[in-house]
C-alpha atoms as a PDB file:
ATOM      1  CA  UNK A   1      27.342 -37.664 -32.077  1.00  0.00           C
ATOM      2  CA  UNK A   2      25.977 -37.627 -35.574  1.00  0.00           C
ATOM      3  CA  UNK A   3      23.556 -35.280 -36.617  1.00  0.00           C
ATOM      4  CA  UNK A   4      20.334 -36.267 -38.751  1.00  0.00           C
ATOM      5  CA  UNK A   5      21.279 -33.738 -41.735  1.00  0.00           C
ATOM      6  CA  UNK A   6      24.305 -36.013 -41.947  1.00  0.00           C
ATOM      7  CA  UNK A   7      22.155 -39.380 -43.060  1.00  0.00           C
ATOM      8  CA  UNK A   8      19.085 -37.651 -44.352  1.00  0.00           C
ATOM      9  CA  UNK A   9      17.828 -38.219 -47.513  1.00  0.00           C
ATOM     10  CA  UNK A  10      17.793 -34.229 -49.231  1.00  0.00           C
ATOM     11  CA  UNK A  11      15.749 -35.375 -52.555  1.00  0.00           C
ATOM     12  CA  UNK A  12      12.573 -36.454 -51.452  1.00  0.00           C
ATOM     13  CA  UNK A  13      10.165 -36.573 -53.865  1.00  0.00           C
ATOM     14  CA  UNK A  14       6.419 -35.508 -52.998  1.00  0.00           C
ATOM     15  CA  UNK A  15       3.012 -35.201 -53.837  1.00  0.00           C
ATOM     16  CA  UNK A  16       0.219 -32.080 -52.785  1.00  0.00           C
ATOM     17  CA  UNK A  17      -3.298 -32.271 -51.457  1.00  0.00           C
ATOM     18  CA  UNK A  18      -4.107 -32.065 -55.656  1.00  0.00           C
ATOM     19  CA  UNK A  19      -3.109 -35.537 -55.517  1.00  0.00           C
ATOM     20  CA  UNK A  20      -5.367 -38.825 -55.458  1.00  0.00           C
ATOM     21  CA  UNK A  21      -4.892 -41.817 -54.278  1.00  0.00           C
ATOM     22  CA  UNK A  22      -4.519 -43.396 -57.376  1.00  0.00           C
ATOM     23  CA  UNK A  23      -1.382 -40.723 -58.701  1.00  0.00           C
ATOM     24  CA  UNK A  24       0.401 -41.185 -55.482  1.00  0.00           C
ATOM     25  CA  UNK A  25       0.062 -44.848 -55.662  1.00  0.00           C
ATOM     26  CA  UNK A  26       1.910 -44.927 -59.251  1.00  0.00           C
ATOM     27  CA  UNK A  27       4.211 -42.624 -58.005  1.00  0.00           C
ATOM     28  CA  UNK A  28       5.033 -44.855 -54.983  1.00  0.00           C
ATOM     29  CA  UNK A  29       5.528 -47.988 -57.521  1.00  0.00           C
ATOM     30  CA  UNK A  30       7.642 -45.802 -60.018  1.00  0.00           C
ATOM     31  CA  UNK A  31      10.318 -44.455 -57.119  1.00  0.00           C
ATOM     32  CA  UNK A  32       9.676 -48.539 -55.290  1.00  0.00           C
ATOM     33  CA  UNK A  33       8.837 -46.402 -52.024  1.00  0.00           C
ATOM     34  CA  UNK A  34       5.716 -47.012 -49.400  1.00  0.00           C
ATOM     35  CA  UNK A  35       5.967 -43.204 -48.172  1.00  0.00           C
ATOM     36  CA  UNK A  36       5.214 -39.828 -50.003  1.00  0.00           C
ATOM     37  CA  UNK A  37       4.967 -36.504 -48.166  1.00  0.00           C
ATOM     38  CA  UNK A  38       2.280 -34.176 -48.741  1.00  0.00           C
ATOM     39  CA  UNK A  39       2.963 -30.685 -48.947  1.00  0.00           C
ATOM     40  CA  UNK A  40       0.622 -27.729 -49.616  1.00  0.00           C
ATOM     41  CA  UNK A  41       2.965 -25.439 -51.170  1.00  0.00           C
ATOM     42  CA  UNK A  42       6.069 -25.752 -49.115  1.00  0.00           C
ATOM     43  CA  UNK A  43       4.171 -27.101 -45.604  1.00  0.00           C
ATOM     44  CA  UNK A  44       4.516 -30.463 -44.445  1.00  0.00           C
ATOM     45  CA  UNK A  45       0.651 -31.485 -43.967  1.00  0.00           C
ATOM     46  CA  UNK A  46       0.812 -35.199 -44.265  1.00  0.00           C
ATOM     47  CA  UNK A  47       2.174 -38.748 -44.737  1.00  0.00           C
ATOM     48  CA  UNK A  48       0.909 -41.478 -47.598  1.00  0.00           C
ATOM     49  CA  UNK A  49       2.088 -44.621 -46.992  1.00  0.00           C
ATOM     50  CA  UNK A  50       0.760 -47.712 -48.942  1.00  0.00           C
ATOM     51  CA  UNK A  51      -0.757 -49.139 -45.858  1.00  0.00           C
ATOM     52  CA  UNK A  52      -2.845 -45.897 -45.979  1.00  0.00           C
ATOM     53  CA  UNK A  53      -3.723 -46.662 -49.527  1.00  0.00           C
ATOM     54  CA  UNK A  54      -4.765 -50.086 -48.627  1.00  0.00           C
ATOM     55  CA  UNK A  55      -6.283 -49.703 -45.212  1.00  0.00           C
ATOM     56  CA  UNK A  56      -7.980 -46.652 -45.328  1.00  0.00           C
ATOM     57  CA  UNK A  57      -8.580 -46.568 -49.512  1.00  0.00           C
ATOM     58  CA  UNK A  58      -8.876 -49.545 -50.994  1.00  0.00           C
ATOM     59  CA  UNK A  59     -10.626 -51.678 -48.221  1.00  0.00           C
ATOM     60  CA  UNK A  60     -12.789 -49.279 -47.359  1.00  0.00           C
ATOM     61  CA  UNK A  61     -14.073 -49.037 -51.114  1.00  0.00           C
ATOM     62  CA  UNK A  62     -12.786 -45.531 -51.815  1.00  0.00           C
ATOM     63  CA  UNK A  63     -12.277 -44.583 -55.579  1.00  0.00           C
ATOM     64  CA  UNK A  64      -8.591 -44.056 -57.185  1.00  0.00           C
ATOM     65  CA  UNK A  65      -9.488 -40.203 -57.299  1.00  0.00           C
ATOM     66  CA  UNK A  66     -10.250 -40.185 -53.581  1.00  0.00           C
ATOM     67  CA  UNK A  67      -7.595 -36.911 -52.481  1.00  0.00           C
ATOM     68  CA  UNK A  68      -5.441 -38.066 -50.437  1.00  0.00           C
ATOM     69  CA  UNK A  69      -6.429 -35.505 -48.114  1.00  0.00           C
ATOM     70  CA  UNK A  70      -8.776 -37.879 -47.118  1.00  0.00           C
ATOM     71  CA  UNK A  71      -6.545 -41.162 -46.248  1.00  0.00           C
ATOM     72  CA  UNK A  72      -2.907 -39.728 -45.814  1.00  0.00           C
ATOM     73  CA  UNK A  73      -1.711 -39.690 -41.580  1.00  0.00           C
ATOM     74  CA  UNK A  74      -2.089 -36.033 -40.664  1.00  0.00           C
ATOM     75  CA  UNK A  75      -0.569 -36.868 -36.988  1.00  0.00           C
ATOM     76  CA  UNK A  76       2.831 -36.658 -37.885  1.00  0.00           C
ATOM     77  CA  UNK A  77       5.770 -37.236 -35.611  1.00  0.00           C
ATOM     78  CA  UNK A  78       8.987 -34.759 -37.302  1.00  0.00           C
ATOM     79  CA  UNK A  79      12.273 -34.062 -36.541  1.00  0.00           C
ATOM     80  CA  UNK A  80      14.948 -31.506 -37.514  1.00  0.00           C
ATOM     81  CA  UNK A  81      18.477 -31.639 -38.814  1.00  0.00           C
ATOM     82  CA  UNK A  82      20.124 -30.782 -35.511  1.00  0.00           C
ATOM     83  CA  UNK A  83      18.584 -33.681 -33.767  1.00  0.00           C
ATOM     84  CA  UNK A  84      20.855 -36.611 -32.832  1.00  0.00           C
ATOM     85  CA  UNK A  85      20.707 -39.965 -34.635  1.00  0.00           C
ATOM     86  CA  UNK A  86      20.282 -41.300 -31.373  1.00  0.00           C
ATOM     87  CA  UNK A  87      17.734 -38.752 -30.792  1.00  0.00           C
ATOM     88  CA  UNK A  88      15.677 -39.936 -33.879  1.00  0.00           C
ATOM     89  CA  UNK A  89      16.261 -43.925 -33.370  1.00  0.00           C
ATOM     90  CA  UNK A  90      14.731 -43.253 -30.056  1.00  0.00           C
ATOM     91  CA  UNK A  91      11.457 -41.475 -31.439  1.00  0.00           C
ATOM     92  CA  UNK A  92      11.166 -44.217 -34.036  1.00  0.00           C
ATOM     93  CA  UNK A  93      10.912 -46.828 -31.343  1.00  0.00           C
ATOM     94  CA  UNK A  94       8.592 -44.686 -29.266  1.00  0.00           C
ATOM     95  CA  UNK A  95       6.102 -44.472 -31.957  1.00  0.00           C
ATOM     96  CA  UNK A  96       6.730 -47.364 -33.745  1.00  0.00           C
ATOM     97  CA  UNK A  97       7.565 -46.105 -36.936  1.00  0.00           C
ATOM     98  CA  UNK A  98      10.104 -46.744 -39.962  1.00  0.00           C
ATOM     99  CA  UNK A  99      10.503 -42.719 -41.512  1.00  0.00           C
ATOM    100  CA  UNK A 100      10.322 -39.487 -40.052  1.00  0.00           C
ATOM    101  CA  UNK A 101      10.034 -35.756 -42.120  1.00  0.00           C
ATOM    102  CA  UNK A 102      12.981 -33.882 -41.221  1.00  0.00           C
ATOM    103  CA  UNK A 103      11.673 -30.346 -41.049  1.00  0.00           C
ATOM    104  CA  UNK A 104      12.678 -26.415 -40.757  1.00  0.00           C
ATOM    105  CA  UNK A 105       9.869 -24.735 -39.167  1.00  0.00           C
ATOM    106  CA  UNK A 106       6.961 -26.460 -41.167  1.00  0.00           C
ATOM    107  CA  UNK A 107       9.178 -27.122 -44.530  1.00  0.00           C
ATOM    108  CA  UNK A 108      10.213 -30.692 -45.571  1.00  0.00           C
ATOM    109  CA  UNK A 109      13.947 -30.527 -45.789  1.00  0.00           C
ATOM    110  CA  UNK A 110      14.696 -34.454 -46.501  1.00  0.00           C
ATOM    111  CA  UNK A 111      13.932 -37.550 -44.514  1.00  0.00           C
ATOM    112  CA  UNK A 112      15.585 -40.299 -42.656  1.00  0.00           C
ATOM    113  CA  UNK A 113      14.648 -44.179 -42.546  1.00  0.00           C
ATOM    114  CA  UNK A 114      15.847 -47.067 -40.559  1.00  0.00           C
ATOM    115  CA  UNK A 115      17.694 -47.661 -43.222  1.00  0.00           C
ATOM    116  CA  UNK A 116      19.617 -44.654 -43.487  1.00  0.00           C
ATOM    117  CA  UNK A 117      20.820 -45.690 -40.365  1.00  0.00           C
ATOM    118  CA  UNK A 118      21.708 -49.357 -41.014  1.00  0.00           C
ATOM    119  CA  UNK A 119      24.427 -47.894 -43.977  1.00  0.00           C
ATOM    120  CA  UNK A 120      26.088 -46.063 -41.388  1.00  0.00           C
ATOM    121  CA  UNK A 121      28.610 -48.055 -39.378  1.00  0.00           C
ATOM    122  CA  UNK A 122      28.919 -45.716 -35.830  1.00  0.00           C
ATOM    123  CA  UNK A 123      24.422 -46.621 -35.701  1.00  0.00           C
ATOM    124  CA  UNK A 124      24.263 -49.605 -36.638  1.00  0.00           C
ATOM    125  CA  UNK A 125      23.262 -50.344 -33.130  1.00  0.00           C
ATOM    126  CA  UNK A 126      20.814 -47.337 -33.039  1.00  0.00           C
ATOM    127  CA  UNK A 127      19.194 -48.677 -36.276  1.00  0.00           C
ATOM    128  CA  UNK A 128      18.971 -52.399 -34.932  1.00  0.00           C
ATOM    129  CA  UNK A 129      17.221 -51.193 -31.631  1.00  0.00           C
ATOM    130  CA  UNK A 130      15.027 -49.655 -32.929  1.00  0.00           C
ATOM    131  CA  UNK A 131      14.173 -52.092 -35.511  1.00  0.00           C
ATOM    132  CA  UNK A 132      13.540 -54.802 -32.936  1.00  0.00           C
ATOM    133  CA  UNK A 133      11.475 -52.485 -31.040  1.00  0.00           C
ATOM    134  CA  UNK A 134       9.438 -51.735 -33.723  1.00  0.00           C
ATOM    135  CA  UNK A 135       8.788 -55.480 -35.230  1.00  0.00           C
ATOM    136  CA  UNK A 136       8.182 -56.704 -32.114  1.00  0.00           C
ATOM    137  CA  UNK A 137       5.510 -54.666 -31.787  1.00  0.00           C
ATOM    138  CA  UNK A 138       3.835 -54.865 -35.359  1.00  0.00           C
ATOM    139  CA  UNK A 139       4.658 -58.873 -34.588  1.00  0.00           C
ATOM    140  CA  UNK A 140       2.200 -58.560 -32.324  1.00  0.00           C
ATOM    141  CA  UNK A 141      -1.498 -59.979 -32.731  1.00  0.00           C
ATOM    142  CA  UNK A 142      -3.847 -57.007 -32.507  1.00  0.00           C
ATOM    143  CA  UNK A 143      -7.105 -57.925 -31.091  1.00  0.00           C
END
């Protein structure tokens, strides 16, 4: 079974609790991601995505030099690089989402999308589970 330090991605780039919303959003459209870490020195503390930015920034009138403290997803599901990729498609579909941190003790050491899994041909099954689990539930009218 493959591991997860075998598909992560190693480089991810980041942004710190210095950061506002307006820095990480150019950072997002200069690397064409939707997801930035936050670290506070070498600690994981946080997710940015740009739903964040729009849901819980823009929409809700906050300022471009809101800190991102104050919008980023501090309930953050991780993994490490000994998990499974099975192991990881199956927390992706359990909480419905499309990254997860891969961590040492509290330390970002890369991070692993869907679509690191779709690339690789032994999970491409993995990666299309999970996917359909996932849309069908953000398909989904919320009421």
């Amino acid at each position: 079974m493959e591991k997860i330090r075998d598909i992560m991605t190693n480089d991810v780039e980041c942004c710190s609790l210095l950061d506002n919303m307006y820095e990480v959003a150019v950072k997002m459209k200069e690397l064409n991601v939707g997801s930035i870490p936050i670290i506070d020195q070498e600690k994981l503390v946080g997710m940015i995505t740009d739903r964040d930015i729009a849901v819980r920034g823009v929409a809700e009138k906050k300022p471009g030099s809101t800190k991102v403290e104050k919008i980023m997803s501090d309930q953050l599901v991780t993994i490490t690089p000994e998990m499974t990729t099975n192991e990881a498609a199956n927390l992706m579909a359990e909480h419905q989402i499309r990254r997860l941190p891969v961590v040492v003790g509290e330390k970002l050491v890369g991070i692993v999308s869907l679509g690191d899994f779709a690339i690789r041909e032994l999970t491409d099954n993995q990666a299309g589970e999970a996917l359909s689990e996932i849309s069908e539930h953000t398909n989904q009218i919320q009421h």
